[in-house]
Protein backbone atom coordinates (compact mmCIF):
# COMPACT_ATOMS: atom_id res chain seq x y z
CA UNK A 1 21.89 -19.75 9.24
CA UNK A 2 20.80 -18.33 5.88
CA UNK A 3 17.42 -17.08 4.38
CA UNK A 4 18.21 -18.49 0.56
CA UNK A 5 15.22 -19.05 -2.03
CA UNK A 6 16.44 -20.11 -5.69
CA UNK A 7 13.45 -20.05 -8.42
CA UNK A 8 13.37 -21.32 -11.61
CA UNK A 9 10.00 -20.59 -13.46
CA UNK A 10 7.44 -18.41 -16.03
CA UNK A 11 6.61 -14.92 -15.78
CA UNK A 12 3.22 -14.74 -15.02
CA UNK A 13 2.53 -11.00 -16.20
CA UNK A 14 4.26 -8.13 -16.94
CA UNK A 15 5.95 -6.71 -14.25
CA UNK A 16 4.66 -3.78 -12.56
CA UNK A 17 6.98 -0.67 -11.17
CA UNK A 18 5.97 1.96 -8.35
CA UNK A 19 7.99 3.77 -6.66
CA UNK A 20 7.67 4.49 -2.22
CA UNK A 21 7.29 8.12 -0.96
CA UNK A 22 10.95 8.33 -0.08
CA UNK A 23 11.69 7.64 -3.95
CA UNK A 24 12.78 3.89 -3.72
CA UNK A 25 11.58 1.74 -7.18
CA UNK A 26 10.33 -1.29 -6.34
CA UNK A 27 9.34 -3.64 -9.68
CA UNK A 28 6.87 -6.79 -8.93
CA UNK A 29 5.96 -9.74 -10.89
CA UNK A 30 4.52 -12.93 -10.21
CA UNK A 31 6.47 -16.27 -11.38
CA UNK A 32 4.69 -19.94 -11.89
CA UNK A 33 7.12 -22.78 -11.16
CA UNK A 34 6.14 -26.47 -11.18
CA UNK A 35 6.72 -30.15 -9.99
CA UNK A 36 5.06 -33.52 -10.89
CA UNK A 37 1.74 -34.35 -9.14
CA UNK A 38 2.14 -38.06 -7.74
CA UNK A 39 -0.44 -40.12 -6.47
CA UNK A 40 -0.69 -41.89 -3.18
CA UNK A 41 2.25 -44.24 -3.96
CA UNK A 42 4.11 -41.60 -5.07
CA UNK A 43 4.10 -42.31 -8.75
CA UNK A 44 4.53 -39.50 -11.57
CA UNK A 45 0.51 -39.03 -12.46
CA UNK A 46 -0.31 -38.50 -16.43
CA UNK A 47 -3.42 -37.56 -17.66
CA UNK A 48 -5.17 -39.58 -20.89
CA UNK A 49 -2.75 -38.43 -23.06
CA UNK A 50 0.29 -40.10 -21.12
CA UNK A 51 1.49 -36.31 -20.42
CA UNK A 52 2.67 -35.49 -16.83
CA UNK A 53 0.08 -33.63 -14.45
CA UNK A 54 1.57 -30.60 -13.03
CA UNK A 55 1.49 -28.99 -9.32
CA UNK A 56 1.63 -25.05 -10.46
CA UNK A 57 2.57 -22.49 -7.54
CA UNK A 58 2.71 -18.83 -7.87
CA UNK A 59 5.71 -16.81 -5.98
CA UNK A 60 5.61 -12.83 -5.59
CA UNK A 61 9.05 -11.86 -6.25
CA UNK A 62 10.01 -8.09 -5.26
CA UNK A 63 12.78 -6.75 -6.58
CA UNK A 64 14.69 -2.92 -5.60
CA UNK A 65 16.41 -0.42 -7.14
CA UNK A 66 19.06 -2.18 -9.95
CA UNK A 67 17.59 -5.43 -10.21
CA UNK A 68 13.90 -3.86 -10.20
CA UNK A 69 15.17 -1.63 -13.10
CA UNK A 70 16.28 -4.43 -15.17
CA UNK A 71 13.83 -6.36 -14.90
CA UNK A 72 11.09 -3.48 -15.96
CA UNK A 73 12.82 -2.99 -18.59
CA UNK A 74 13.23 -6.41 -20.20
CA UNK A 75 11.04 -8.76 -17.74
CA UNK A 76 7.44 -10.07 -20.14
CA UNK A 77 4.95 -12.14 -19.51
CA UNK A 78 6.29 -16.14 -20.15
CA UNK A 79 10.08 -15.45 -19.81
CA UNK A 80 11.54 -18.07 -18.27
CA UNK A 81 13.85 -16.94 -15.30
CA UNK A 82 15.55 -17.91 -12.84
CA UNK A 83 15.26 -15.71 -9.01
CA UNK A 84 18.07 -15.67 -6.12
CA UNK A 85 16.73 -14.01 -3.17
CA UNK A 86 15.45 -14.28 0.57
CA UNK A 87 12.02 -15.46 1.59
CA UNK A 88 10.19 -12.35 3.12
CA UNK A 89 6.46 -12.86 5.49
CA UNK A 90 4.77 -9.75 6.05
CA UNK A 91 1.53 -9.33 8.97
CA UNK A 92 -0.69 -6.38 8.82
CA UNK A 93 -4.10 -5.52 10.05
CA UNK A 94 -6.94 -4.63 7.36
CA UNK A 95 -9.92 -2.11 7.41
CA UNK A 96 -12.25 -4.88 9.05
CA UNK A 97 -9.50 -5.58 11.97
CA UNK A 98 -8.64 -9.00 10.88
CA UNK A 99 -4.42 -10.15 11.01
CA UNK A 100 -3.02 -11.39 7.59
CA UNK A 101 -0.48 -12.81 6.44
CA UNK A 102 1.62 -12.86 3.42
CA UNK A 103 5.06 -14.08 1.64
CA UNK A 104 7.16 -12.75 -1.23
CA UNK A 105 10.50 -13.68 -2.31
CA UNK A 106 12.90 -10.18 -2.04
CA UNK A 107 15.31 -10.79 -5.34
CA UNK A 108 18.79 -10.08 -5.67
CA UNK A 109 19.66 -11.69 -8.77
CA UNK A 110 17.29 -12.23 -11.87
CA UNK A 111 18.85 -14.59 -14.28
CA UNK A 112 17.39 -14.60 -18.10
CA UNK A 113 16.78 -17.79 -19.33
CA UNK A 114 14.96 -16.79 -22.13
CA UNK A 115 14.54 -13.70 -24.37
CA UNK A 116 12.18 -11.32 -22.88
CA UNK A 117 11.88 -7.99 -24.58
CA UNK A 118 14.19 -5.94 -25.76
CA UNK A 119 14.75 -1.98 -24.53
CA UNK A 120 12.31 0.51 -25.53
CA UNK A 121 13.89 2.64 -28.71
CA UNK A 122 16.70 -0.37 -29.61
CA UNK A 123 16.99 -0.81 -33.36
CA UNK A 124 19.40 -3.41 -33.65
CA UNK A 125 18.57 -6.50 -35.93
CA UNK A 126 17.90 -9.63 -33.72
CA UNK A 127 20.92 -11.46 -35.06
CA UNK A 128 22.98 -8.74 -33.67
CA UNK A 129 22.09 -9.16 -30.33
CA UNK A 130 22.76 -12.99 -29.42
CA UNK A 131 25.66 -12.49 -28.34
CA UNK A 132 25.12 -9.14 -26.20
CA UNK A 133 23.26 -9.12 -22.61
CA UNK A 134 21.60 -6.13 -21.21
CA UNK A 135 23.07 -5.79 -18.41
């Protein structure tokens, strides 16, 4: 049996680094993916402009160490990627004693599939980087 997630989707925001008491990175970001919306009879629905009407769902994606660093570094807001990883449910307690729940996809590969932003300090012209990757 294997815990296997595979995500293709849109940045949602920038992604946002901290790092755990014991040192350990950890680099979040939220990512949009979506499907057609059908009706009862299972038909593609389209709005008044005959475009497709989208189900949008949002996925917390966690990422550690390496992969966390990369994708701080050249993760923005509307990249397209694509996430590998393992579905992850967490339970805790809050202030008020009431159980919750929550989900986030732990990544071990981000794949670019679209230019995000390039490193901090890089002064290369654009044309000179289409054929280099990052990492």
């Amino acid at each position: 049996m294997q815990n296997l997630v595979i995500l293709a989707g849109n940045v949602g925001a920038t992604p946002e680094t901290r790092s755990t008491q014991g040192g350990t990175k950890i680099t979040q970001f939220s990512l949009a993916t979506s499907r057609p919306k059908r009706d009862s009879e299972g038909k593609i629905m389209k709005d008044s402009d005959n475009r497709r009407i989208e189900d949008t769902e949002w996925h917390r994606i966690t990422c550690f160490n390496g992969v966390g660093k990369t994708v701080a570094q050249y993760v923005d807001k509307g990249q397209k990627v694509m996430v590998r990883g393992r579905i992850h449910y967490t339970r805790w307690t809050d202030n008020e004693n009431i159980e919750r729940y929550g989900v986030e996809i732990i990544a071990d590969e981000v794949t670019f599939l679209s230019r995000g932003r390039q490193q901090q300090g890089n002064t290369q012209d654009q044309n000179d980087l289409d054929d280099d990757v990052p990492f």
